[in-house]
C-alpha atoms as a PDB file:
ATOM      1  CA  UNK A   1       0.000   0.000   0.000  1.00  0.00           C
ATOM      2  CA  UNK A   2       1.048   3.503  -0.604  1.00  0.00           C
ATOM      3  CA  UNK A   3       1.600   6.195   1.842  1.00  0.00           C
ATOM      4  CA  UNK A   4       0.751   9.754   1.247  1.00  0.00           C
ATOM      5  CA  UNK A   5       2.254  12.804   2.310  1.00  0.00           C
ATOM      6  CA  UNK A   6       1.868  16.656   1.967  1.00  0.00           C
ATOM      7  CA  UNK A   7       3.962  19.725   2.526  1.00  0.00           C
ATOM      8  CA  UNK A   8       3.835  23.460   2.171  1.00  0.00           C
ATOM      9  CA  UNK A   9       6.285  25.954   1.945  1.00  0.00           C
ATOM     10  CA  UNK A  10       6.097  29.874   0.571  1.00  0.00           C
ATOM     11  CA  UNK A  11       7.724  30.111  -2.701  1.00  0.00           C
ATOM     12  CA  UNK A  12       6.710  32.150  -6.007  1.00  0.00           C
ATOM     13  CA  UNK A  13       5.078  34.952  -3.563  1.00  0.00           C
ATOM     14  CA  UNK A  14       2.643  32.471  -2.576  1.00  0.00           C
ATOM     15  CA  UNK A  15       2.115  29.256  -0.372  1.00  0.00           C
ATOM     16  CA  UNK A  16       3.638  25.555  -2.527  1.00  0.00           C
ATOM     17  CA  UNK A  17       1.742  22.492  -1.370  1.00  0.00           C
ATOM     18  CA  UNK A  18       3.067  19.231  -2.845  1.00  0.00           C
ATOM     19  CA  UNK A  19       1.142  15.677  -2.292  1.00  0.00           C
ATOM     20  CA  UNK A  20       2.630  12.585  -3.749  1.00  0.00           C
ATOM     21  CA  UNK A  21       1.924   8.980  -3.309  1.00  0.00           C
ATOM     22  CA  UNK A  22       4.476   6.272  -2.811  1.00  0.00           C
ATOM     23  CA  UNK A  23       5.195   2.385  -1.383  1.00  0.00           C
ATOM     24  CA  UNK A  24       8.797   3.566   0.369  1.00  0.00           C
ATOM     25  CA  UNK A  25       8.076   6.865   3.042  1.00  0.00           C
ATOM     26  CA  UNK A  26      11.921   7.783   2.725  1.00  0.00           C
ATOM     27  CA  UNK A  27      11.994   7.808  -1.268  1.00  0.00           C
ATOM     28  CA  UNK A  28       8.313   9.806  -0.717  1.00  0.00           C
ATOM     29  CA  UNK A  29       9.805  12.005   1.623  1.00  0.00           C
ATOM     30  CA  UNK A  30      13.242  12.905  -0.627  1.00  0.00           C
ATOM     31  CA  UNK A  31      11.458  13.041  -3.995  1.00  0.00           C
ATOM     32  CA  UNK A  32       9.041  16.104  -2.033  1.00  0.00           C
ATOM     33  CA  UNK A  33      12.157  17.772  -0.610  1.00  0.00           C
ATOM     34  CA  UNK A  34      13.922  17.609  -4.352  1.00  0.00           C
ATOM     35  CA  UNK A  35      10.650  19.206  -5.558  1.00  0.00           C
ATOM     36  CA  UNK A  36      10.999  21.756  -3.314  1.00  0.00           C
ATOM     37  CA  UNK A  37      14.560  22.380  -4.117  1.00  0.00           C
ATOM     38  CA  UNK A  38      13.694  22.829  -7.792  1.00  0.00           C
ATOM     39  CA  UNK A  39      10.737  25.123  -7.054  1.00  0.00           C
ATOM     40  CA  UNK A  40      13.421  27.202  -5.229  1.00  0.00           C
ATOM     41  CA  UNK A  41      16.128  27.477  -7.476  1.00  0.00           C
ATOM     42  CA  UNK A  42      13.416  28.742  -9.946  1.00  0.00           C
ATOM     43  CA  UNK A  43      12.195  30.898  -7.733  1.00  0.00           C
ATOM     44  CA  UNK A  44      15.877  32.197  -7.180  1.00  0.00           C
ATOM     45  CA  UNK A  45      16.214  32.912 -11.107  1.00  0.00           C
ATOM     46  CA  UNK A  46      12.822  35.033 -11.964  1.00  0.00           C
ATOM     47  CA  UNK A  47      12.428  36.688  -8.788  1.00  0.00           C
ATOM     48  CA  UNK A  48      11.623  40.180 -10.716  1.00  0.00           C
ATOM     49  CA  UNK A  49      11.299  41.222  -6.795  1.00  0.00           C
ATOM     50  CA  UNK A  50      15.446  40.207  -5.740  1.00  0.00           C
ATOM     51  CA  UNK A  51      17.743  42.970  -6.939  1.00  0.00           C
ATOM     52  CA  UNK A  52      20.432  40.073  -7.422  1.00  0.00           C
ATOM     53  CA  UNK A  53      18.096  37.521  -8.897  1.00  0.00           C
ATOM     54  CA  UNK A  54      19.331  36.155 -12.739  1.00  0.00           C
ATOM     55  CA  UNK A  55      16.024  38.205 -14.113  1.00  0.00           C
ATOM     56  CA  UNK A  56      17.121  41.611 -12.219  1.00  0.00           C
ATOM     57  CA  UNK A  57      20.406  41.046 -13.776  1.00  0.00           C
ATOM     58  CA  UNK A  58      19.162  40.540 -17.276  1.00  0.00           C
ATOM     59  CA  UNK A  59      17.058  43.815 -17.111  1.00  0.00           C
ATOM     60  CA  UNK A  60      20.075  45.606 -15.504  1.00  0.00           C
ATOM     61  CA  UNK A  61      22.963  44.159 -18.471  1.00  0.00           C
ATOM     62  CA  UNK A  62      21.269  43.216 -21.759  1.00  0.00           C
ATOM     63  CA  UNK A  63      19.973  46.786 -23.182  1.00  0.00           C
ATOM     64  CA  UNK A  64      24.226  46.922 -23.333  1.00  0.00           C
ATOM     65  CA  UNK A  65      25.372  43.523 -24.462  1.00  0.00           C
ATOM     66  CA  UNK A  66      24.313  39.442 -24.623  1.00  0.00           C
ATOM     67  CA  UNK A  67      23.510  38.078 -21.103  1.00  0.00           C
ATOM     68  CA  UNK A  68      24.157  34.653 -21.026  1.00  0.00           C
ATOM     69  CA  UNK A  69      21.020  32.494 -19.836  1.00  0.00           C
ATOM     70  CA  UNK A  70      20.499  29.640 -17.008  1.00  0.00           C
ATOM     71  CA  UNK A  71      18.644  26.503 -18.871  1.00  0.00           C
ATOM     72  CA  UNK A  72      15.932  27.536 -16.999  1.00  0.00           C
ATOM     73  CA  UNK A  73      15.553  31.427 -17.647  1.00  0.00           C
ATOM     74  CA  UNK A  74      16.201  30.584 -21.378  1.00  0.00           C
ATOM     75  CA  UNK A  75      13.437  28.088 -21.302  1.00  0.00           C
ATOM     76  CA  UNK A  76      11.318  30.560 -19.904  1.00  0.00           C
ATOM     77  CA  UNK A  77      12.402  33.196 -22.091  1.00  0.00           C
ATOM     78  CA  UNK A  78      11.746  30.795 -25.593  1.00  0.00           C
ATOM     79  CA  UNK A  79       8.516  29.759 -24.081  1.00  0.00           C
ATOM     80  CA  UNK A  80       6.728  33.568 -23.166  1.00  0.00           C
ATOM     81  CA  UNK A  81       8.374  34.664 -26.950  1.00  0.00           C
ATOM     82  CA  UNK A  82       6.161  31.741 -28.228  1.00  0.00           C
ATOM     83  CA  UNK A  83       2.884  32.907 -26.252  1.00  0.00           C
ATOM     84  CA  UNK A  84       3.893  36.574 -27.599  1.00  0.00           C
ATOM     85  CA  UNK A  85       4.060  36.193 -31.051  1.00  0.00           C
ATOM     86  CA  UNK A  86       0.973  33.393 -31.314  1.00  0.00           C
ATOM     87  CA  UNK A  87      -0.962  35.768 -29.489  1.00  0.00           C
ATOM     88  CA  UNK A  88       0.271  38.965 -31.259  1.00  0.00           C
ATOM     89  CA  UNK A  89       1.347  40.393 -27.989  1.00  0.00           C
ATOM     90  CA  UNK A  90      -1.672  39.489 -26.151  1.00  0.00           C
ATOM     91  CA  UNK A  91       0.878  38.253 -23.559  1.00  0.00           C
ATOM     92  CA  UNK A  92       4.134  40.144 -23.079  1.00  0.00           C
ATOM     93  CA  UNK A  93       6.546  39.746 -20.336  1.00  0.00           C
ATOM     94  CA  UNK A  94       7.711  43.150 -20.981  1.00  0.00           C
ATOM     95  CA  UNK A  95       4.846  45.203 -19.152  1.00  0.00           C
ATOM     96  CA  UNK A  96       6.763  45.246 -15.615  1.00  0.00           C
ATOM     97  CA  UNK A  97       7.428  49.004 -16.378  1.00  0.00           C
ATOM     98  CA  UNK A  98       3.433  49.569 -15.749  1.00  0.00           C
ATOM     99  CA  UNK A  99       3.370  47.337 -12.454  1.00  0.00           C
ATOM    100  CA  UNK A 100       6.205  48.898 -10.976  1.00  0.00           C
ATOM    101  CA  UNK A 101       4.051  52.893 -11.699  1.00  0.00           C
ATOM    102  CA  UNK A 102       1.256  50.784  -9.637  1.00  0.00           C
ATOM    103  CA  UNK A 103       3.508  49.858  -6.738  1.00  0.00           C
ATOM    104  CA  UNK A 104       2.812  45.851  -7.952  1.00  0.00           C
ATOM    105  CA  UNK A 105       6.404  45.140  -8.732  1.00  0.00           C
ATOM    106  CA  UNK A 106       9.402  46.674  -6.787  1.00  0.00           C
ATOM    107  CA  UNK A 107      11.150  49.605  -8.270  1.00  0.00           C
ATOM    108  CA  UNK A 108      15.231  48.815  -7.557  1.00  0.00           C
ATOM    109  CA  UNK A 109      17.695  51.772  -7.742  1.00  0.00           C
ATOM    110  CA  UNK A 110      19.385  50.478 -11.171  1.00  0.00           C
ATOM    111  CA  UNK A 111      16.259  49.984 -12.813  1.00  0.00           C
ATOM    112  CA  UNK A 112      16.316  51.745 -16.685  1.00  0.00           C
ATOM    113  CA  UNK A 113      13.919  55.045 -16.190  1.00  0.00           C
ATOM    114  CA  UNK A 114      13.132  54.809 -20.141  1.00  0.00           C
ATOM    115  CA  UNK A 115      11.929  51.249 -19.892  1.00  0.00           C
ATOM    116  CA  UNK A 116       8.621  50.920 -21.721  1.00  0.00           C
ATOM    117  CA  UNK A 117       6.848  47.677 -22.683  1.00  0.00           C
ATOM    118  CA  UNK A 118       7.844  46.130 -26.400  1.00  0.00           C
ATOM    119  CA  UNK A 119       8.253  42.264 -26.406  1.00  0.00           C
ATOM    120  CA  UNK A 120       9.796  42.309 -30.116  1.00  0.00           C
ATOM    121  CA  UNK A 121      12.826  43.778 -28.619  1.00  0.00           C
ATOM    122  CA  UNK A 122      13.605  40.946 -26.887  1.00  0.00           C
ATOM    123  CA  UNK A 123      16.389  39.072 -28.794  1.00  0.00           C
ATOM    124  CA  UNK A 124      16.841  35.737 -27.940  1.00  0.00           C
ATOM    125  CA  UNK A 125      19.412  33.630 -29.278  1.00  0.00           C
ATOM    126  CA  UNK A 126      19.594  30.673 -27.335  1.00  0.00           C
ATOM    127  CA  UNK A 127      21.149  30.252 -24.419  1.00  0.00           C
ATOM    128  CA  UNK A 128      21.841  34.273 -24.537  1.00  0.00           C
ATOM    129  CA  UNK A 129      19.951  37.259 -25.163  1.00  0.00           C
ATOM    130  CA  UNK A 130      19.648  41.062 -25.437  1.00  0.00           C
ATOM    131  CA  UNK A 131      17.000  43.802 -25.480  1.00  0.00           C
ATOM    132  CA  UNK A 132      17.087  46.535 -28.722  1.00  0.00           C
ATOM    133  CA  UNK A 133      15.580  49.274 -26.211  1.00  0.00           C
ATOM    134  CA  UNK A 134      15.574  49.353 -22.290  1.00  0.00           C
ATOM    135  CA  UNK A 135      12.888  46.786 -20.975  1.00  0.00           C
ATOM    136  CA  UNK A 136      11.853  45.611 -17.550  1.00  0.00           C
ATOM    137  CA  UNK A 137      11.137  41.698 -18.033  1.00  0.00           C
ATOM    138  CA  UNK A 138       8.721  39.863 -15.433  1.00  0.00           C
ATOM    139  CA  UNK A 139       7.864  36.430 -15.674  1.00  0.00           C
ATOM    140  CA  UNK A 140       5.050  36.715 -12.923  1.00  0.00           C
ATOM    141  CA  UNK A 141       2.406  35.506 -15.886  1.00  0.00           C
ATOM    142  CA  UNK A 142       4.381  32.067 -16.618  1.00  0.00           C
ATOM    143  CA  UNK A 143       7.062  31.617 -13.952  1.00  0.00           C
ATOM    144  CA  UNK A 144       4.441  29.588 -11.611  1.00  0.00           C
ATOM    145  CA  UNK A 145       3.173  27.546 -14.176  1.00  0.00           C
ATOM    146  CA  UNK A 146       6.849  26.288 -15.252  1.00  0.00           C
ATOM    147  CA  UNK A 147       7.997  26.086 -11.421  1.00  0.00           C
ATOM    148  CA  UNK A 148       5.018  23.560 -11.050  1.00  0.00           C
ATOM    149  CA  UNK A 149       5.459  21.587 -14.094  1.00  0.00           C
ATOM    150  CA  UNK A 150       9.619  21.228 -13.144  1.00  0.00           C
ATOM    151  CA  UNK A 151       8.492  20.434  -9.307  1.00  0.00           C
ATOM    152  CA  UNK A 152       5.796  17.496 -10.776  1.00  0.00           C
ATOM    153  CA  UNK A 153       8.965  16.228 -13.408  1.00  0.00           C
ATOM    154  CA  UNK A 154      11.105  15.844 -10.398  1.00  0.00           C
ATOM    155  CA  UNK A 155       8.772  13.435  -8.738  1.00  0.00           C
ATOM    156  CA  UNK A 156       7.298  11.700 -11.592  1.00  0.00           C
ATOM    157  CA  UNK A 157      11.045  11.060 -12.312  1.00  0.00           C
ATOM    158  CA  UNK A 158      11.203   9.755  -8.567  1.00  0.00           C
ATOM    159  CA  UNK A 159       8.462   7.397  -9.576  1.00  0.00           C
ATOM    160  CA  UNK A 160       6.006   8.687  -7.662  1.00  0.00           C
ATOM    161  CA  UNK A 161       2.581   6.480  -7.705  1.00  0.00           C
ATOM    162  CA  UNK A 162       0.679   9.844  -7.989  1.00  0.00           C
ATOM    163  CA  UNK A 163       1.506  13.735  -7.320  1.00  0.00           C
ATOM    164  CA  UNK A 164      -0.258  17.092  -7.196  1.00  0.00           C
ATOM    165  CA  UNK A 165       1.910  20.493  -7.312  1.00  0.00           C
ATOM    166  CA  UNK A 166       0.110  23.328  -6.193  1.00  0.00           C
ATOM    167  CA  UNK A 167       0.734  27.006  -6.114  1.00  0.00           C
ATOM    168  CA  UNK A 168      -1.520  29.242  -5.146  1.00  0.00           C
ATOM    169  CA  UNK A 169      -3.964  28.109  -7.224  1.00  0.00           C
ATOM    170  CA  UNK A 170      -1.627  27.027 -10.433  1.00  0.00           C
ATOM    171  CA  UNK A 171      -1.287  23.509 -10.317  1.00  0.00           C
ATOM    172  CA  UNK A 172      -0.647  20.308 -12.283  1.00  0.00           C
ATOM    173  CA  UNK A 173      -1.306  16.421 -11.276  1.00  0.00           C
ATOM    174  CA  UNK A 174      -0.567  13.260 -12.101  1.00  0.00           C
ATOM    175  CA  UNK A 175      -1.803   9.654 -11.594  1.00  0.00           C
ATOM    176  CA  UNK A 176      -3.902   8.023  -8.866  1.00  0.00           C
ATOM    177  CA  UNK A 177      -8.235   8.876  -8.832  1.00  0.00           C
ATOM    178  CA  UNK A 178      -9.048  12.182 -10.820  1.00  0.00           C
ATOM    179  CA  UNK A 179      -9.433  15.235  -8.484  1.00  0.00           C
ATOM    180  CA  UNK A 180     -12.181  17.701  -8.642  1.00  0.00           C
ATOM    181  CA  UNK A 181     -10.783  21.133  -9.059  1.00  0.00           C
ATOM    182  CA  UNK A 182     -12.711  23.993  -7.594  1.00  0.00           C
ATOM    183  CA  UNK A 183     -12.119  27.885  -8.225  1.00  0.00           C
ATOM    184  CA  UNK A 184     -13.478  30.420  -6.018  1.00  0.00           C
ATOM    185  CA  UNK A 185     -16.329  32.401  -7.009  1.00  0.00           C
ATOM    186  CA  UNK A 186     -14.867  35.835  -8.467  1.00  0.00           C
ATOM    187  CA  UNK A 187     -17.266  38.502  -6.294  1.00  0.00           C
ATOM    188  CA  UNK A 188     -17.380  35.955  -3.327  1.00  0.00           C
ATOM    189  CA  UNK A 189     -14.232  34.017  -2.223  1.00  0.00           C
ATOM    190  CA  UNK A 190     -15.509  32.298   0.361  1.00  0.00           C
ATOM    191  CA  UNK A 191     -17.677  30.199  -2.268  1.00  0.00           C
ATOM    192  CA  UNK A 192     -16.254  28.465  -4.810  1.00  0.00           C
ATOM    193  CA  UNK A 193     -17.059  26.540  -8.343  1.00  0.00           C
ATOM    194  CA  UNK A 194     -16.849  23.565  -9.588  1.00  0.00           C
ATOM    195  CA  UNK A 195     -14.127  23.801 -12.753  1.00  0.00           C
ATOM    196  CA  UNK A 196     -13.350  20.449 -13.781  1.00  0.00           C
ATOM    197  CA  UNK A 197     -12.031  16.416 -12.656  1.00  0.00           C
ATOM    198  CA  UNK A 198      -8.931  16.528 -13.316  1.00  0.00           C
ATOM    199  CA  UNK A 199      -6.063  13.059 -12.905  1.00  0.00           C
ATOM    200  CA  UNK A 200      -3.442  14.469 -15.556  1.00  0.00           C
ATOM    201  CA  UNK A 201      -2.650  17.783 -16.301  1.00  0.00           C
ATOM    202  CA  UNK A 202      -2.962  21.229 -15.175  1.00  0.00           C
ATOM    203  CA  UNK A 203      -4.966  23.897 -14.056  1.00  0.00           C
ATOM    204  CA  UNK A 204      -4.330  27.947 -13.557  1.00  0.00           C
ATOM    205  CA  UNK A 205      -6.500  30.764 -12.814  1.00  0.00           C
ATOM    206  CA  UNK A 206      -6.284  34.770 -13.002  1.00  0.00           C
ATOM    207  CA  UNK A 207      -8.816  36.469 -11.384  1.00  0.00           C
ATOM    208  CA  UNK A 208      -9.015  39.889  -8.608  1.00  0.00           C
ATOM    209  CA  UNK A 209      -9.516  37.903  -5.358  1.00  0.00           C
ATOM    210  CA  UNK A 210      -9.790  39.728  -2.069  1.00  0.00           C
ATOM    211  CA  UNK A 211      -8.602  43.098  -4.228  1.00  0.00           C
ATOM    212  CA  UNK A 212      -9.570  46.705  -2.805  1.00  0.00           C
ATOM    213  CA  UNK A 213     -12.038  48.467  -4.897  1.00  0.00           C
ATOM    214  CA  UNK A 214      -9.823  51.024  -4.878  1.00  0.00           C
ATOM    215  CA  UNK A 215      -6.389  48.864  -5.839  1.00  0.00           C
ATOM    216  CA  UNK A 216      -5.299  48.657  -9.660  1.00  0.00           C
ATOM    217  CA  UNK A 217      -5.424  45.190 -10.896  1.00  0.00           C
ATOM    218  CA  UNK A 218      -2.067  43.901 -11.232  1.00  0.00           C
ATOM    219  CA  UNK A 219      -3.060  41.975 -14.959  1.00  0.00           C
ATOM    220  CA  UNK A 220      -2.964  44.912 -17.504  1.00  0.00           C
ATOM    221  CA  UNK A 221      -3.969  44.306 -21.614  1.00  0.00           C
ATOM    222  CA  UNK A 222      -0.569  44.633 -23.040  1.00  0.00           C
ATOM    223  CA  UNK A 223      -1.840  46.592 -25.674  1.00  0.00           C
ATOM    224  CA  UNK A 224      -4.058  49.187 -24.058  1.00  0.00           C
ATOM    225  CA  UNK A 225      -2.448  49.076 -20.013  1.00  0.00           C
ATOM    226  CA  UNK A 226      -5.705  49.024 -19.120  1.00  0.00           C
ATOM    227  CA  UNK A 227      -7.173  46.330 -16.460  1.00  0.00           C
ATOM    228  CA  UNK A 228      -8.468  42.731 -16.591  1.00  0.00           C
ATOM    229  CA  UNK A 229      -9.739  40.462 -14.379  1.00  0.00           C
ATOM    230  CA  UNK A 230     -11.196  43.205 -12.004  1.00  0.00           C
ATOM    231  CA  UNK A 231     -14.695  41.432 -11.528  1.00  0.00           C
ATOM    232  CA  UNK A 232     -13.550  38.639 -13.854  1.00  0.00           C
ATOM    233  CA  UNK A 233     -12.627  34.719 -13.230  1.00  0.00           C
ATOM    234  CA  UNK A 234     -10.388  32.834 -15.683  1.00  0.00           C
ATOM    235  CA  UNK A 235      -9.232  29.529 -15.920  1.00  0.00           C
ATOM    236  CA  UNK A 236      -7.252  27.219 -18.605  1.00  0.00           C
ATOM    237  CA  UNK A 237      -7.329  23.494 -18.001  1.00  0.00           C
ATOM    238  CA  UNK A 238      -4.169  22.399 -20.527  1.00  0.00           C
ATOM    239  CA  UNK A 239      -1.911  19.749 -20.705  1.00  0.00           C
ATOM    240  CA  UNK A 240       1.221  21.929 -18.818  1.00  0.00           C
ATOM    241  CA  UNK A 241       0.862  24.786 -15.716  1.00  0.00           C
ATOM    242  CA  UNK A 242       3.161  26.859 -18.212  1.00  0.00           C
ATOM    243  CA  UNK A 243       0.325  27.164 -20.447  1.00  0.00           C
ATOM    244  CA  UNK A 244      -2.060  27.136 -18.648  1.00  0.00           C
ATOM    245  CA  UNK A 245      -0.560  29.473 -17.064  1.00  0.00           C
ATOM    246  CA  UNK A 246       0.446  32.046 -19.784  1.00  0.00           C
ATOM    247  CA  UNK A 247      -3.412  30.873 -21.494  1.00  0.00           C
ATOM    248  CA  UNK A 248      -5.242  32.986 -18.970  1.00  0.00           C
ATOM    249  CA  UNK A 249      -3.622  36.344 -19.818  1.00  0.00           C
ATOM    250  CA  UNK A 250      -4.260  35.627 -23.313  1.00  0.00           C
ATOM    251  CA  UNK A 251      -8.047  35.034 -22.207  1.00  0.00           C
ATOM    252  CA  UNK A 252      -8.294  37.723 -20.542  1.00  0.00           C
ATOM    253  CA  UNK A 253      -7.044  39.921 -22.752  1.00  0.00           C
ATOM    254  CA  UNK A 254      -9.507  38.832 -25.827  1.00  0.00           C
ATOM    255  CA  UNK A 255     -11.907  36.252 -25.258  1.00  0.00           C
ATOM    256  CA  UNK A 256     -13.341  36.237 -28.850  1.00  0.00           C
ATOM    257  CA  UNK A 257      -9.736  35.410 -30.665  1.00  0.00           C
ATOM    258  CA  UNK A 258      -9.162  32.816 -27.391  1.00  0.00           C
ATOM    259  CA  UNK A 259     -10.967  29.509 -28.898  1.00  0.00           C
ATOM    260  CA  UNK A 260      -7.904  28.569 -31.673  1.00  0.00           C
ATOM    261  CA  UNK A 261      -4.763  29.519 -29.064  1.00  0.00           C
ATOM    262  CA  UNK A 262      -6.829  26.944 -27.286  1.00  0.00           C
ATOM    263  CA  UNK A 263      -7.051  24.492 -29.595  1.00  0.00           C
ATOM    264  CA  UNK A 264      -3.529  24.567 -30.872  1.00  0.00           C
ATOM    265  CA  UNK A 265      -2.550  24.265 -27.084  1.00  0.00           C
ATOM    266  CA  UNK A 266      -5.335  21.177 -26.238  1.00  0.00           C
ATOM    267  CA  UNK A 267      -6.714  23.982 -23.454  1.00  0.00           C
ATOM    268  CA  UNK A 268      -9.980  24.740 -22.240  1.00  0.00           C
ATOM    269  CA  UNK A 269     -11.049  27.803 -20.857  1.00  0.00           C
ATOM    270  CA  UNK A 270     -13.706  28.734 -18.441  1.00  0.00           C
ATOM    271  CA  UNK A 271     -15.168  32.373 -17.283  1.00  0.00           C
ATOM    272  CA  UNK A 272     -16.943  33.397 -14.260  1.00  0.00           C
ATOM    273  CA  UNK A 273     -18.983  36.576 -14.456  1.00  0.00           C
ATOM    274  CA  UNK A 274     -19.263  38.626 -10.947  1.00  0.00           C
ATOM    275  CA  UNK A 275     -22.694  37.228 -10.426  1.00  0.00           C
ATOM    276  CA  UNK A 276     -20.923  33.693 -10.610  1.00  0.00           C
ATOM    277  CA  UNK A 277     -24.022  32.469 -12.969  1.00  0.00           C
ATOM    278  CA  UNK A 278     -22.357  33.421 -15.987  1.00  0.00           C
ATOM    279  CA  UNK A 279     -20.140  30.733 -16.434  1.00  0.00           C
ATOM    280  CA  UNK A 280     -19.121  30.085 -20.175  1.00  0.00           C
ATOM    281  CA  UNK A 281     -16.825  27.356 -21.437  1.00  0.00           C
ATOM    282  CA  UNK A 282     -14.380  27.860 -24.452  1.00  0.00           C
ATOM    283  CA  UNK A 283     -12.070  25.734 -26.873  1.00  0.00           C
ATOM    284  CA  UNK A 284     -11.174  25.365 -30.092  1.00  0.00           C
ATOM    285  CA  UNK A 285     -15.061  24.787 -30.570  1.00  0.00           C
ATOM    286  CA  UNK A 286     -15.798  28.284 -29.593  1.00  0.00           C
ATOM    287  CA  UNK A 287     -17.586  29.404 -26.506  1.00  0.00           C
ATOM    288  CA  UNK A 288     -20.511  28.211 -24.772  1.00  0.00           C
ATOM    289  CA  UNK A 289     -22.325  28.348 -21.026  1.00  0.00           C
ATOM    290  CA  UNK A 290     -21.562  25.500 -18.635  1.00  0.00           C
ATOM    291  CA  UNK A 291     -24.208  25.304 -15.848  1.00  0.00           C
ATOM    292  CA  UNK A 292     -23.034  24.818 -12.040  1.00  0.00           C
ATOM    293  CA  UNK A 293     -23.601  26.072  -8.874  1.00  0.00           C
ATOM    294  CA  UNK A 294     -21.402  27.977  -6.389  1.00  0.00           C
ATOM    295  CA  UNK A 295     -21.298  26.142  -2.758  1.00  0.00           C
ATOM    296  CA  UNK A 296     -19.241  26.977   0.707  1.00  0.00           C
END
């Protein structure tokens, strides 16, 4: 028989829980604590908010020159270009300069003062890259997703009978019984909504939980800076967190040209309205209203 055990620990400016399943408690107990270490060292690279992070000293070094690039900030780096330019900049990493104006991101002494957003001046070649204008790159829209999918590889690897990587609400699973996945009703947080049963795959949500009225939203439309998810629940269901991950910007930002990024990606969306009646379902088949009910 299998035992089963769970841990937590902050990471990603939020709380990690990992669950995994296995015969052996010691090889359970390692494989979780080699998750953890994974989750960190990612953590350590694309911290946009740790002066000395490898992100902070990419925006600091390559307006100037090539900055050479950790296999995991260059996978990062490849994979948001790819979201970019299939979205037409519908997700950028390059729109830290507005989140940093709204007190969202932290504003560190060497920081360029001209940097504006413009994904296409990101250069990447590689393992290196370089910016054609001053840019302030955050991750903070596909970062989590890739941390949980890395985490989940490190204990599937461990063989694992089953695991579950969850961070704050981005998270990915594998074997054992499916799992029903719950989000929590946009204007009412202390209810929540049935999304989906889910036993392999992943799950991510944007949405303006427990906001002021008064606070700017922290997702912006890359195009306009203007605000999304104010009043608004999104979630991707998709075969990675990563795109799942980066999926719900892309939602968010245009529902109506949503349905093929989906398809091409094997992703389905779902959006709450306020009320948390208007719930509508979308892939590559186009969108369409899903009926459920919000409990405690």
């Amino acid at each position: 028989m299998n035992a089963r055990a769970q841990r937590a620990q902050p990471w990603l400016g939020t709380l990690v829980e990992i669950a995994a399943e296995e015969a052996d408690m010691i090889r359970l107990n390692t494989a979780i604590e080699h998750a953890f270490a994974r989750i960190a060292a990612i953590h350590g690279a694309m911290s946009f908010h740790d002066a000395d992070s490898e992100l902070s000293r990419v925006n600091r070094h390559a307006v100037r020159d090539w900055v050479a690039l950790s296999d995991d900030l260059a996978h990062v780096f490849a994979a948001a270009l790819e979201f970019a330019a299939a979205s037409d900049g519908l997700f950028d990493p390059s729109v830290a300069p507005w989140l940093v104006e709204t007190g969202h991101l932290p504003r560190h002494p060497d920081m360029p003062a001209d940097a504006a957003p413009d994904w296409q001046a990101i250069d990447l070649d590689g393992d290196r890259v370089r910016f054609a204008r001053p840019l302030l790159v955050d991750f903070g829209g596909i970062a989590k997703g890739y941390a949980v999918d890395a985490a989940l590889a490190v204990l599937r690897e461990a063989g694992m009978a089953s695991a579950r990587v969850n961070a704050g609400g981005d998270l990915a699973r594998f074997g054992g019984s499916a799992e029903p996945i719950r989000v929590r009703h946009p204007a009412q947080p202390t209810l929540s909504l049935p999304l989906a049963d889910l036993q392999h795959g992943a799950a991510a949500t944007s949405a303006g939980y427990y906001q002021p009225e008064t606070a700017a939203s922290p997702l912006r439309h890359p195009h306009t800076g203007g605000e999304l998810c104010r009043t608004l629940s999104v979630s991707v269901l998709a075969p990675t967190c990563l795109a799942a991950d980066a999926l719900t910007k892309i939602v968010a930002a245009d529902p109506q040209r949503a349905p093929a990024l989906l398809g091409q990606r094997g992703a389905q969306a779902i959006l709450i309205d306020p009320s948390g009646s208007g719930i509508t379902l979308g892939d590559a088949a186009g969108w369409r209203p899903l009926p459920c009910k919000a409990t405690v």
